[in-house]
N, C-alpha and C. Protein backbone atom coordinates (compact mmCIF):
# COMPACT_ATOMS: atom_id res chain seq x y z
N UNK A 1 9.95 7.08 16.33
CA UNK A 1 10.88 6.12 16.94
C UNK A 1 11.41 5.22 15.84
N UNK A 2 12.72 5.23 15.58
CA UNK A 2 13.23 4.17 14.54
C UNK A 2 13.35 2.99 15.14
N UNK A 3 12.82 2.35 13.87
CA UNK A 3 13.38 0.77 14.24
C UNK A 3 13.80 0.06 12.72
N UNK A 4 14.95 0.44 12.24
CA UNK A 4 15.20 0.21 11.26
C UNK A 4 16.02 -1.31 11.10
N UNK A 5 16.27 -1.89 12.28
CA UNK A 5 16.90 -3.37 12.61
C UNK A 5 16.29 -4.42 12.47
N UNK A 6 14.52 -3.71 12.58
CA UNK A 6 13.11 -4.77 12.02
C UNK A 6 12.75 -4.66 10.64
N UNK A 7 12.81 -6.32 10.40
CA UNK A 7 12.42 -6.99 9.14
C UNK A 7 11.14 -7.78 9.09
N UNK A 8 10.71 -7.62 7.84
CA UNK A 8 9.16 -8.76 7.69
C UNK A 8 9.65 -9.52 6.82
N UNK A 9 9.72 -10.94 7.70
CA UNK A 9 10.35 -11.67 6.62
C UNK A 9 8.96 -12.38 5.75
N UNK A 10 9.20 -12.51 4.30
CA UNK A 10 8.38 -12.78 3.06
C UNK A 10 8.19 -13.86 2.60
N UNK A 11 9.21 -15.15 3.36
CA UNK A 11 9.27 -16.24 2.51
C UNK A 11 8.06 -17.19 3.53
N UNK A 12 8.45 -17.20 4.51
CA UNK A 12 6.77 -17.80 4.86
C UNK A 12 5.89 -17.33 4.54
N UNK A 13 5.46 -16.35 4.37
CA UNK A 13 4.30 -15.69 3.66
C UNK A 13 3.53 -16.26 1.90
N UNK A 14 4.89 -16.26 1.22
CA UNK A 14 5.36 -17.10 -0.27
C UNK A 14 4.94 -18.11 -0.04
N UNK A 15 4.87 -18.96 0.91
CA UNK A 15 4.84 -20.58 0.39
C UNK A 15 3.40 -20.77 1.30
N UNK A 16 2.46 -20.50 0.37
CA UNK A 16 1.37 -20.64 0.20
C UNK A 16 0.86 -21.25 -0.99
N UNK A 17 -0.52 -22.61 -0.63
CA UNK A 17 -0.71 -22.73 -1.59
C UNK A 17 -1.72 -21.91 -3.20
N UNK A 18 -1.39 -22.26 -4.08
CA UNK A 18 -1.72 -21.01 -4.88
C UNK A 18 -3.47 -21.46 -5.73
N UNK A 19 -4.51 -20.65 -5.50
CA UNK A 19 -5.66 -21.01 -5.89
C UNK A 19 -6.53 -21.01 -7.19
N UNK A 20 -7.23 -21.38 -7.95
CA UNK A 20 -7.23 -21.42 -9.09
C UNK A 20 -7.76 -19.99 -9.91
N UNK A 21 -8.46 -18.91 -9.44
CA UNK A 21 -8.49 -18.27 -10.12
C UNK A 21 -7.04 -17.34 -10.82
N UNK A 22 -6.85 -16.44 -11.64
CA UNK A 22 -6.27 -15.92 -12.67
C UNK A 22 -6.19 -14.29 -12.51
N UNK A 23 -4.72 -13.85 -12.97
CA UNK A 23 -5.02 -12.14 -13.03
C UNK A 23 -6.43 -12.13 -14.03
N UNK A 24 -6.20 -12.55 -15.00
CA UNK A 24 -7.40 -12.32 -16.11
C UNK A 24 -8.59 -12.37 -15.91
N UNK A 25 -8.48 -13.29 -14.70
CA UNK A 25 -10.32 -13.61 -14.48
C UNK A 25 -10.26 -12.27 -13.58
N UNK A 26 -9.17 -11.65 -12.97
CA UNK A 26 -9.71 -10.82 -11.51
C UNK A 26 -10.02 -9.84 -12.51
N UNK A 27 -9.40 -9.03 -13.41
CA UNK A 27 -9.13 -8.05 -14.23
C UNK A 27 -10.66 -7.99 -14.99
N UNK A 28 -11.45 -9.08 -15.45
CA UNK A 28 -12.12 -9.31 -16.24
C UNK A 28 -13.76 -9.22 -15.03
N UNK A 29 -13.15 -9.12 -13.85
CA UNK A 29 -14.47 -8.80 -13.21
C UNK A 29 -15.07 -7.38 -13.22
N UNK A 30 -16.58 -7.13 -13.03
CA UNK A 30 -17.17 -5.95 -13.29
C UNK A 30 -16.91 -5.32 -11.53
N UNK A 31 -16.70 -4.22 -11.56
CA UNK A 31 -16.45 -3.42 -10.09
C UNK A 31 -17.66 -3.79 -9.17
N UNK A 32 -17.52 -4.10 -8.10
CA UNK A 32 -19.10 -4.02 -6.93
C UNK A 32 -20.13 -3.21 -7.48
N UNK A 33 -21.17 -2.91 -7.37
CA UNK A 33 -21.71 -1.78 -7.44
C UNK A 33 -22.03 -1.36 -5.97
N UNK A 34 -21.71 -2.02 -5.27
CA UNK A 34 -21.25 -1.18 -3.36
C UNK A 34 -20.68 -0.50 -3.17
N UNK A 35 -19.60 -0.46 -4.08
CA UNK A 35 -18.19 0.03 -3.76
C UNK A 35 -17.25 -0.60 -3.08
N UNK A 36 -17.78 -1.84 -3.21
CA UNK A 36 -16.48 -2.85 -2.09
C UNK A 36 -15.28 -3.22 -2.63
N UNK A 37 -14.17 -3.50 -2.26
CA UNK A 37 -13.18 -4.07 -3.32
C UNK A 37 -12.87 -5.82 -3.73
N UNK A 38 -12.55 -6.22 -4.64
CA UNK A 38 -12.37 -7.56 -4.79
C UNK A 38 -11.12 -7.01 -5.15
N UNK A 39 -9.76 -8.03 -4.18
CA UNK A 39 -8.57 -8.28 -4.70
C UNK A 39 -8.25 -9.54 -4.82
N UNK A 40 -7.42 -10.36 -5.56
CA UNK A 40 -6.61 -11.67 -6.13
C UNK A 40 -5.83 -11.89 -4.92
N UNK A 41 -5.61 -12.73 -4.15
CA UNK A 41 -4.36 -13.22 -3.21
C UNK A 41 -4.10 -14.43 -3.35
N UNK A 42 -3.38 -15.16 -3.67
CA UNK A 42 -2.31 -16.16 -4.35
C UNK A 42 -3.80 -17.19 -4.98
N UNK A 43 -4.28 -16.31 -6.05
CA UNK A 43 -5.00 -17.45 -6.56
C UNK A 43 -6.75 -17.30 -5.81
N UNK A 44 -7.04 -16.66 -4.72
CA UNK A 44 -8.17 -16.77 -3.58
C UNK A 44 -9.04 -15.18 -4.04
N UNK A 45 -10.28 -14.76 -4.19
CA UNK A 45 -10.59 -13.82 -4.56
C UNK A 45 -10.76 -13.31 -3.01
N UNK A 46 -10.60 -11.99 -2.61
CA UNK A 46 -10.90 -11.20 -1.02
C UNK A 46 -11.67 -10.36 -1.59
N UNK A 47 -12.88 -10.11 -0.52
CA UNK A 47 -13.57 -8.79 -0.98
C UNK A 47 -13.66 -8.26 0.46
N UNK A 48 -13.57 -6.82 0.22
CA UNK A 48 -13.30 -6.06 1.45
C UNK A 48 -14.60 -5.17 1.47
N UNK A 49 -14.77 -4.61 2.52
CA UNK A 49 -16.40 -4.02 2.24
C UNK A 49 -16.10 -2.30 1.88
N UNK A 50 -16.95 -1.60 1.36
CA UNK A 50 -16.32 -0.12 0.71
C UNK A 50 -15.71 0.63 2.21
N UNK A 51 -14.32 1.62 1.52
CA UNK A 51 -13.85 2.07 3.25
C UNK A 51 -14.78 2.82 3.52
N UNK A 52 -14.45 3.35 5.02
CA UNK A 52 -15.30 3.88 5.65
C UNK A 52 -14.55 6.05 5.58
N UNK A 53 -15.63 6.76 5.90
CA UNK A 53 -15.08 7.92 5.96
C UNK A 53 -13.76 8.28 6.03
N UNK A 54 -13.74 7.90 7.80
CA UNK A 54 -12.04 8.52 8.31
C UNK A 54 -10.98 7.56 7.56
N UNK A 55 -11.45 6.44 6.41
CA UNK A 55 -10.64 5.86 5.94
C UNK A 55 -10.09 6.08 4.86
N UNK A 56 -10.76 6.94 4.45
CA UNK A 56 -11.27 8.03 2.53
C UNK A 56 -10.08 9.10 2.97
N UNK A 57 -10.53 9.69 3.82
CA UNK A 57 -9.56 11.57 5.00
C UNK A 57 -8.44 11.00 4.84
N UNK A 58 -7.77 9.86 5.27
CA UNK A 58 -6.39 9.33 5.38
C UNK A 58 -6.17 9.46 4.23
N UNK A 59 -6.48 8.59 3.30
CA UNK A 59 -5.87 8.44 1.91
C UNK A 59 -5.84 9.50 0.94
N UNK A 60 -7.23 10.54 1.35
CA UNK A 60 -6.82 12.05 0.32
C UNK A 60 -5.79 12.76 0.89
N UNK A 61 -5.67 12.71 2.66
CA UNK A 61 -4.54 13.91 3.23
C UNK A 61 -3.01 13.12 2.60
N UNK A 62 -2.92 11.39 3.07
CA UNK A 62 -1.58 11.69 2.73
C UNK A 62 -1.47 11.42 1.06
N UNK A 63 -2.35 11.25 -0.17
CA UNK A 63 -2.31 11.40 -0.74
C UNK A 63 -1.57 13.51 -1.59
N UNK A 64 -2.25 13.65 -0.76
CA UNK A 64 -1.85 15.45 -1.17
C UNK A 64 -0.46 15.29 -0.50
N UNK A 65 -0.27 15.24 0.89
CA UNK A 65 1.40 15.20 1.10
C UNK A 65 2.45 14.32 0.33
N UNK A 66 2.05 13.69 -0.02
CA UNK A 66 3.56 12.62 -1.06
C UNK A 66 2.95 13.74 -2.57
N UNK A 67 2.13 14.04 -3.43
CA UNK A 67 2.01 14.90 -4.15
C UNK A 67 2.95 16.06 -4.29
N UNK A 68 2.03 16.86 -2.55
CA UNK A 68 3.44 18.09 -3.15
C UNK A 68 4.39 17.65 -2.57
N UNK A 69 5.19 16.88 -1.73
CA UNK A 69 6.91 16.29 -1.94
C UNK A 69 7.21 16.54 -3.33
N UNK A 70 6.71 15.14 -3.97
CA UNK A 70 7.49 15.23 -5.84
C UNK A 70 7.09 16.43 -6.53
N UNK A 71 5.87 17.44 -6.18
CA UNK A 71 5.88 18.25 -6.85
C UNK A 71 7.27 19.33 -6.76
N UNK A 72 7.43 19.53 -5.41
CA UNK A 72 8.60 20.11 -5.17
C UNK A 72 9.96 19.75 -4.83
N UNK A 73 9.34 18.72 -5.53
CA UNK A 73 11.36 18.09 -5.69
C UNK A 73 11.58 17.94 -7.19
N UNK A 74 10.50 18.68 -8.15
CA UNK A 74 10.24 18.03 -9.37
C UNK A 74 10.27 16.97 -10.31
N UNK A 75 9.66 16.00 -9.46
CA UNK A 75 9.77 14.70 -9.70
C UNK A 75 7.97 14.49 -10.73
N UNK A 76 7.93 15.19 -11.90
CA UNK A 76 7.02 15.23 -12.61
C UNK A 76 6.90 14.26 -13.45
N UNK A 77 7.89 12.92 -13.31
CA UNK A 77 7.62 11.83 -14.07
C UNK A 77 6.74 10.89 -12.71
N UNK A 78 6.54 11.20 -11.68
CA UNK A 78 5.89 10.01 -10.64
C UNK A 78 4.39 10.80 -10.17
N UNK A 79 3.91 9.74 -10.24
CA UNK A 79 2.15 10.52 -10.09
C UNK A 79 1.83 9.38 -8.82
N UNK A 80 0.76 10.28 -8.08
CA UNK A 80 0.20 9.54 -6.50
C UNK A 80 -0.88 10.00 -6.90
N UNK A 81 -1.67 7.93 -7.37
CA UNK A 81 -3.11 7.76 -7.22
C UNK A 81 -3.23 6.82 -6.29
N UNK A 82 -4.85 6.95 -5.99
CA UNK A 82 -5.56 6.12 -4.98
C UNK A 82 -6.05 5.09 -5.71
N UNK A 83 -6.65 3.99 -4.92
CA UNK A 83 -7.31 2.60 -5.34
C UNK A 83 -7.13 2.47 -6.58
N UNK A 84 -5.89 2.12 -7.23
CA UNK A 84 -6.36 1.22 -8.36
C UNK A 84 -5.82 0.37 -8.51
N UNK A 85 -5.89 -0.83 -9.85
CA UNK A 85 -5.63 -2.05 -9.64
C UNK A 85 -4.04 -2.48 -9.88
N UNK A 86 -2.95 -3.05 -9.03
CA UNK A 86 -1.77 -3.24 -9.67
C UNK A 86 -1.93 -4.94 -9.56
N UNK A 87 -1.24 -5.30 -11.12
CA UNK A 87 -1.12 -6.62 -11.42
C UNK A 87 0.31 -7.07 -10.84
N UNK A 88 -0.09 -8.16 -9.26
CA UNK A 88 1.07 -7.97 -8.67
C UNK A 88 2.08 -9.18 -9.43
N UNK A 89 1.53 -10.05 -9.28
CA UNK A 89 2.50 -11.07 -10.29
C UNK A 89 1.59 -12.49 -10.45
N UNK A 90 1.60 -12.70 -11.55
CA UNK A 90 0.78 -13.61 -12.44
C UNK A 90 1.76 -14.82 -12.29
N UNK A 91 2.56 -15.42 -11.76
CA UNK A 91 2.65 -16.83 -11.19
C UNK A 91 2.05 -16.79 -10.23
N UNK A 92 2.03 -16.23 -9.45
CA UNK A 92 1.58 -16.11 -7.68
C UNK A 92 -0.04 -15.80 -7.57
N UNK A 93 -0.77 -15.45 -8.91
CA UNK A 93 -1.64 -14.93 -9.31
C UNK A 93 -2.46 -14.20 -7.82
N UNK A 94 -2.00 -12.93 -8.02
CA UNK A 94 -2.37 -11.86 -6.80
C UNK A 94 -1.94 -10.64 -7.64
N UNK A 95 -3.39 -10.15 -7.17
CA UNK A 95 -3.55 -8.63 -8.12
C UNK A 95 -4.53 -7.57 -6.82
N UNK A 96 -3.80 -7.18 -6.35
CA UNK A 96 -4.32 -5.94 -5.33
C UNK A 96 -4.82 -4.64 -5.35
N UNK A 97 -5.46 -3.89 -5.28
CA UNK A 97 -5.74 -2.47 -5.13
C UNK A 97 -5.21 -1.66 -3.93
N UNK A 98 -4.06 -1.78 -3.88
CA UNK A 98 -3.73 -0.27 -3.06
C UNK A 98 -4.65 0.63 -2.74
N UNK A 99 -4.31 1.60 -1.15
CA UNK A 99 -5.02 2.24 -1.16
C UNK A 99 -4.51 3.51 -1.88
N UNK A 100 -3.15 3.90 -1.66
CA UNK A 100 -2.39 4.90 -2.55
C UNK A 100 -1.04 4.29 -3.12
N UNK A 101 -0.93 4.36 -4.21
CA UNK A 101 0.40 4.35 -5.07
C UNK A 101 0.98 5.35 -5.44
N UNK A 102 2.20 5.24 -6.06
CA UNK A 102 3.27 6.53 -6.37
C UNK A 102 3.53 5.61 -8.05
N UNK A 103 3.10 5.89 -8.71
CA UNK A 103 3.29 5.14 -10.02
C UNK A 103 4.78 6.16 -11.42
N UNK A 104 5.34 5.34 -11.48
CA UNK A 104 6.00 6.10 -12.77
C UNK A 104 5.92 6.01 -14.42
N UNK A 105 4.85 6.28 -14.15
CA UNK A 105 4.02 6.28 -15.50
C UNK A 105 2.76 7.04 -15.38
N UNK A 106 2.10 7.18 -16.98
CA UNK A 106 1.28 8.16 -16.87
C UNK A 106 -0.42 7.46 -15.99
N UNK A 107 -1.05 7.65 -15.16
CA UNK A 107 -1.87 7.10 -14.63
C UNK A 107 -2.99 6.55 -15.29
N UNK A 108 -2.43 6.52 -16.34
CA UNK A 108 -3.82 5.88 -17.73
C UNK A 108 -4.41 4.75 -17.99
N UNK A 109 -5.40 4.16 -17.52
CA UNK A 109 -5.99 2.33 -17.34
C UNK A 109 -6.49 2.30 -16.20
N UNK A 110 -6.75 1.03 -16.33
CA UNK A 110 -7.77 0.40 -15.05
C UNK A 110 -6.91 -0.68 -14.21
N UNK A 111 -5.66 -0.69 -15.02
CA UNK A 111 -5.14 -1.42 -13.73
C UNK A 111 -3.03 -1.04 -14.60
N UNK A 112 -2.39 -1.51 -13.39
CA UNK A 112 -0.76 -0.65 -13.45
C UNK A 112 -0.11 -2.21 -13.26
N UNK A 113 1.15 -2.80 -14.22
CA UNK A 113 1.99 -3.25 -13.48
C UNK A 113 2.58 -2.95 -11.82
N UNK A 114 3.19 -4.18 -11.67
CA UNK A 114 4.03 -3.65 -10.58
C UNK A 114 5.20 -2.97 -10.59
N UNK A 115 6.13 -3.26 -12.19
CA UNK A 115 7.14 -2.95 -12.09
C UNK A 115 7.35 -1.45 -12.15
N UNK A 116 5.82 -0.31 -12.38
CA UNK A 116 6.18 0.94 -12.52
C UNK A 116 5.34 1.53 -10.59
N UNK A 117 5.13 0.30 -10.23
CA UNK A 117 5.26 1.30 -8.75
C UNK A 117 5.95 1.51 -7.63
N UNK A 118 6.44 2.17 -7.23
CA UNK A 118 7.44 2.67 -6.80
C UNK A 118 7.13 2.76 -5.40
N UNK A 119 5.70 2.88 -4.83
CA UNK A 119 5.37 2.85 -3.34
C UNK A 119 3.82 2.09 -3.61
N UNK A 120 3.47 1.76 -2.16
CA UNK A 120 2.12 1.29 -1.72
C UNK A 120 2.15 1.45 -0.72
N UNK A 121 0.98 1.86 -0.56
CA UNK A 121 -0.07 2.64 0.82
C UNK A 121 -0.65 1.28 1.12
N UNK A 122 -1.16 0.81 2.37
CA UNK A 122 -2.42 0.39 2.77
C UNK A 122 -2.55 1.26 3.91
N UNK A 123 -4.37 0.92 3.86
CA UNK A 123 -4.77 1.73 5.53
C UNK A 123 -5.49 0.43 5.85
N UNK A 124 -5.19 -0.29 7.31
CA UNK A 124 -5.29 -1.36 7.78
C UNK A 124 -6.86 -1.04 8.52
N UNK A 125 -7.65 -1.96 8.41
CA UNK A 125 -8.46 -1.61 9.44
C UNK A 125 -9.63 -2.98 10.11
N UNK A 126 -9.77 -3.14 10.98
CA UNK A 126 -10.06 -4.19 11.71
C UNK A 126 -10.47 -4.96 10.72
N UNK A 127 -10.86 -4.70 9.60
CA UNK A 127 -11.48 -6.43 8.73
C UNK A 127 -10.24 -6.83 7.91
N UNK A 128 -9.02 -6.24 8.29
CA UNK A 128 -8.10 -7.04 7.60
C UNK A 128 -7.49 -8.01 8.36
N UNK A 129 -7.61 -8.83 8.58
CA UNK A 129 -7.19 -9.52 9.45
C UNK A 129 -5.26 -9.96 9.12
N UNK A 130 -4.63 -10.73 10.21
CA UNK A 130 -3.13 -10.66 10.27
C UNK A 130 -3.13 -11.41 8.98
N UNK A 131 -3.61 -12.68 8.61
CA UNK A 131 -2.67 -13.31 7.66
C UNK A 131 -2.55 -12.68 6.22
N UNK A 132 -4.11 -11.89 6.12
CA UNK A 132 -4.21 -10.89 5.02
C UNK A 132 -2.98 -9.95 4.76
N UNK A 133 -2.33 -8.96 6.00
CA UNK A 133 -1.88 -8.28 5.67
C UNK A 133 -0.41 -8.72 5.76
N UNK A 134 0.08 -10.09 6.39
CA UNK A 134 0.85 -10.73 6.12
C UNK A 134 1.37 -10.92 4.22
N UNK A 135 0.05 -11.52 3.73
CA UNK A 135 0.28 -12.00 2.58
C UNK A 135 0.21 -10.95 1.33
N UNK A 136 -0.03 -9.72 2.02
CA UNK A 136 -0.37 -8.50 0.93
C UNK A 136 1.21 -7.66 1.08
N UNK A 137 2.23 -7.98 1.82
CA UNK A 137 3.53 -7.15 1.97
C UNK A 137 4.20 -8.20 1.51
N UNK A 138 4.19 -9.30 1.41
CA UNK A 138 4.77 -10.32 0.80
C UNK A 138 4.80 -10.64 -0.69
N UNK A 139 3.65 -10.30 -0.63
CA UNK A 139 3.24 -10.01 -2.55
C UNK A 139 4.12 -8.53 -2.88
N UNK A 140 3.92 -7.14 -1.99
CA UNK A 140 4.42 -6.79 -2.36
C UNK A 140 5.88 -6.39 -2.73
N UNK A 141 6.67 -6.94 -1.74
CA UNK A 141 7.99 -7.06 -1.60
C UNK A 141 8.67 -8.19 -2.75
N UNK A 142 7.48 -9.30 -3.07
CA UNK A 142 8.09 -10.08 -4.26
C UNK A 142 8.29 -9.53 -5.32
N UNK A 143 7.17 -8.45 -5.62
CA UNK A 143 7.11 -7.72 -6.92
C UNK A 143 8.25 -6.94 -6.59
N UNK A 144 8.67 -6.47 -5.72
CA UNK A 144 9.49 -5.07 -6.35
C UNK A 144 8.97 -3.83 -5.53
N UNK A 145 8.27 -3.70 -5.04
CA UNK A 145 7.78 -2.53 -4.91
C UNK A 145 9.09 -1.92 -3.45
N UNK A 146 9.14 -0.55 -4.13
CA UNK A 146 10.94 -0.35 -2.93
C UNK A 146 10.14 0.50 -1.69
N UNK A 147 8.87 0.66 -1.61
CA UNK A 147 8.69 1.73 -0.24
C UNK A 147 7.59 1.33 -0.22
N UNK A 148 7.24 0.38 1.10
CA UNK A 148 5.72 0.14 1.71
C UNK A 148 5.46 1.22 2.48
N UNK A 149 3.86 1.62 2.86
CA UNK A 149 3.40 2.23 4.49
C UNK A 149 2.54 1.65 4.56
N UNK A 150 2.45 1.64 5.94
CA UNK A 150 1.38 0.57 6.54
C UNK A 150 0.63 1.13 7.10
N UNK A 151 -0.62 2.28 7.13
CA UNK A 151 -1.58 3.22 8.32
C UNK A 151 -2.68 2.53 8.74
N UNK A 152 -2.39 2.71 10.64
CA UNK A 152 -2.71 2.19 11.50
C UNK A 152 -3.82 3.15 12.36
N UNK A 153 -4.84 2.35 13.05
CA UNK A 153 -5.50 3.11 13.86
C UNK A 153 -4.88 3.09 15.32
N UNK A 154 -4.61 4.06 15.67
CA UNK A 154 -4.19 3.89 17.20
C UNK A 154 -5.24 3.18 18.11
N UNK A 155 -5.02 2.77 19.44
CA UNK A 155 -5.85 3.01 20.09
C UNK A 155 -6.75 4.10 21.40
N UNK A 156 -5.70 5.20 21.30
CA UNK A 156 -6.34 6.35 21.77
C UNK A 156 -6.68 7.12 20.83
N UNK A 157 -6.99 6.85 19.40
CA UNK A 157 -7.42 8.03 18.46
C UNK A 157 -6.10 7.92 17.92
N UNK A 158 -6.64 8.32 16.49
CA UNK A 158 -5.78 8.88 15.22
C UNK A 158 -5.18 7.96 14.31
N UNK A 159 -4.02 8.27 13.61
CA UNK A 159 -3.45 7.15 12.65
C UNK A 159 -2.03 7.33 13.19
N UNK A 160 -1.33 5.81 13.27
CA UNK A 160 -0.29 6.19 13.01
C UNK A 160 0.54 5.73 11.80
N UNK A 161 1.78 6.17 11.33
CA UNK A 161 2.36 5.50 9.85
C UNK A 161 3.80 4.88 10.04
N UNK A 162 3.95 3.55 9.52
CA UNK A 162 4.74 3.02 9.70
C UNK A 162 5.77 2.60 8.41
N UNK A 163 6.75 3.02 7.86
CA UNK A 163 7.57 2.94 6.80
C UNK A 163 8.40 2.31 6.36
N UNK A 164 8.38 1.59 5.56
CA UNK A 164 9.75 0.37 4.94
C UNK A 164 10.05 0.34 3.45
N UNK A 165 11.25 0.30 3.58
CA UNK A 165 11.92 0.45 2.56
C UNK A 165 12.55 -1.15 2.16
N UNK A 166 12.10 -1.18 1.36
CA UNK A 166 12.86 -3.04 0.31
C UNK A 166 14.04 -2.91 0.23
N UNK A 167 14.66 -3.94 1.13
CA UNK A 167 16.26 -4.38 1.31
C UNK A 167 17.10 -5.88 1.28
N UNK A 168 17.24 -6.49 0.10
CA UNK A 168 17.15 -7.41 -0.28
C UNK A 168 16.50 -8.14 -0.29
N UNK A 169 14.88 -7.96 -1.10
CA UNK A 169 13.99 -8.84 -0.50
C UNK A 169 12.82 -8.83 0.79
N UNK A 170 14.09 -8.26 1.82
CA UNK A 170 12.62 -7.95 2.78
C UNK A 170 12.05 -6.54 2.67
N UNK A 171 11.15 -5.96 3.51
CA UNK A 171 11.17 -4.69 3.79
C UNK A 171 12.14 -4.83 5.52
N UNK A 172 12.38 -3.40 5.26
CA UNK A 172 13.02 -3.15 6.76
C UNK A 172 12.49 -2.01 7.19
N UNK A 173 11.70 -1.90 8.17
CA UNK A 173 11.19 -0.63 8.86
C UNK A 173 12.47 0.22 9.43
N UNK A 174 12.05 1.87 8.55
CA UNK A 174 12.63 3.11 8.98
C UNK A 174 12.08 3.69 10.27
N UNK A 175 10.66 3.92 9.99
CA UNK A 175 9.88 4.53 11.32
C UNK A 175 8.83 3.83 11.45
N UNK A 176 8.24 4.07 12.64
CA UNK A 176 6.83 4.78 12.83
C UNK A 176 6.22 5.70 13.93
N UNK A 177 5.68 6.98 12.80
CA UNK A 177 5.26 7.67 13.69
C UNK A 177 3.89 7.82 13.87
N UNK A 178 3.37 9.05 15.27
CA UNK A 178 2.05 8.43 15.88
C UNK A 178 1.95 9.90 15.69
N UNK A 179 0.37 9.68 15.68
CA UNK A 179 -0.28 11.73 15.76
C UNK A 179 0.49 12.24 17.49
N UNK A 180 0.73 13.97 16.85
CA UNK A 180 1.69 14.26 18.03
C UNK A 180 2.63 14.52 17.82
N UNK A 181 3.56 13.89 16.86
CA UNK A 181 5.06 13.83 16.28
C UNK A 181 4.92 13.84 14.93
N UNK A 182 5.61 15.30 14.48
CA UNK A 182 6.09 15.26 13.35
C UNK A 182 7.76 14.83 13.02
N UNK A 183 7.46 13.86 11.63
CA UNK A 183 8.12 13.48 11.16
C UNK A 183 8.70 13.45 9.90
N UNK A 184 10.04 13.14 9.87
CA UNK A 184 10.15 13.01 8.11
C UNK A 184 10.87 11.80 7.93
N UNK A 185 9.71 11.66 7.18
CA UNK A 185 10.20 9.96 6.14
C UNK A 185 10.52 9.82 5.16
N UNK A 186 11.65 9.00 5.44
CA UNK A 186 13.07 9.16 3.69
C UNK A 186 12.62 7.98 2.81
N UNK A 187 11.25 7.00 3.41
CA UNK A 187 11.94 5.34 2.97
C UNK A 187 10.57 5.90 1.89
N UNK A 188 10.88 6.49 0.98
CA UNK A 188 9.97 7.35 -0.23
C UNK A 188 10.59 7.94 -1.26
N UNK A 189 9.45 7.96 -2.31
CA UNK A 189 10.37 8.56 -3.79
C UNK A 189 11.17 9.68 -3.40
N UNK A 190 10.72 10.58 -2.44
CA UNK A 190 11.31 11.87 -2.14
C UNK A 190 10.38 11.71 -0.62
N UNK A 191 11.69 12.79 0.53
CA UNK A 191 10.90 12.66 1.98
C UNK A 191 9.83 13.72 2.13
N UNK A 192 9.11 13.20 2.89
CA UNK A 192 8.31 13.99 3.52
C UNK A 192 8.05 13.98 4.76
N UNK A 193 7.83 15.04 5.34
CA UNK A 193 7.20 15.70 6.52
C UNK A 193 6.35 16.33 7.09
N UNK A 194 5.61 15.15 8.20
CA UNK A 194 4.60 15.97 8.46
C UNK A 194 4.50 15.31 9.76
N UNK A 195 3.10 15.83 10.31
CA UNK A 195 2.06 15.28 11.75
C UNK A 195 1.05 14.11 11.55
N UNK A 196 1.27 12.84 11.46
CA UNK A 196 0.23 11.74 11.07
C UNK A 196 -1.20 12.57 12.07
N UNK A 197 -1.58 13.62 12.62
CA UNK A 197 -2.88 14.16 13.05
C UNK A 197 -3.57 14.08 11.88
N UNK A 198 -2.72 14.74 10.90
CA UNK A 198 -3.37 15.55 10.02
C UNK A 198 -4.07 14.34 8.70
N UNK A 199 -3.93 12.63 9.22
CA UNK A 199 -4.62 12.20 8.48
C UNK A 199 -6.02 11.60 9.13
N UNK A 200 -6.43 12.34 10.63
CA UNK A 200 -7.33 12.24 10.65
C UNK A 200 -8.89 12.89 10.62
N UNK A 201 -10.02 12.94 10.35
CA UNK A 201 -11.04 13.65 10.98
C UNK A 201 -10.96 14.66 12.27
């Protein structure tokens, strides 16, 4: 179902106040040994607890589908990795881990500007709460980033995926589709098509 007339607007999100830690200090921390994540949000450290299974299945399936897209559109300068660190912008000091990126550059380091990514994944899931994921599309839309998705748990089962493309500033939602319906989504380095089933268990 399109709804490409809906916008998230970013600037309330922005005018937050900003907290004292630093990209450097986030960058300079040692990983969980849980596996949990610590991300930077305007200054505030978040730690999220390690995902869960069907949350891992999402991010390898649609990780392999945006893969072979650019593989077969030969788009061999853009690489799709999972969790790693992008330095979103050091006034705003917020540095996030995606769950999947589309990076244009070679995937080499422990953490990516923003200005070489080109998409961000999150997979939302009940411990993110609204203002979180408020303030994590806001960060990303400040940086630059031209193609959000947002994957959702339904509530009868499955995922569904919701797509926006950066349009002066805001994002503006193209779709979202639900397991059941295949789709193809343009608001990406290159489209793809598929059945959001297939990112679940």
């Amino acid at each position: 179902m399109s709804r490409a007339e809906e916008e998230i607007p970013v600037s309330a999100a922005l005018a937050h106040p900003i907290g004292p830690n630093t990209i450097e200090d986030w960058l300079a921390m040692d990983p969980p040994a849980d596996g949990s994540r610590i991300e930077l949000i305007w200054g505030y450290f978040h730690v999220s607890p390690a995902p869960m299974g069907q949350h891992q299945v999402a991010v390898f399936q649609l990780s392999m589908l945006l893969n072979d897209a650019l593989r077969r559109a030969g788009r061999t300068g853009l690489h799709v990795v999972p969790g790693v660190a992008v330095e979103i912008s050091t006034p705003l000091r917020t540095g996030l881990i995606p769950d999947v990126v589309v990076l244009d550059t070679r995937p080499v380091g422990a953490s990516f500007r923003a200005k070489n990514v080109l998409m961000a994944v999150e997979v939302w899931s009940g411990g993110n709460v609204r203002s979180e994921r408020e303030s994590k599309i806001a960060a990303y839309a400040a940086a630059g980033v031209t193609y959000f998705w947002a994957l959702s748990q339904e509530e009868l089962g499955g995922v569904s995926v919701t797509a926006y493309r950066l349009e002066n500033g805001q994002y503006v939602e193209e779709l979202t589709a639900r397991p059941g319906e295949t789709a193809t989504i343009k608001a990406a380095p290159e489209p793809v098509t598929f059945d959001p089933a297939v990112l679940s268990p």
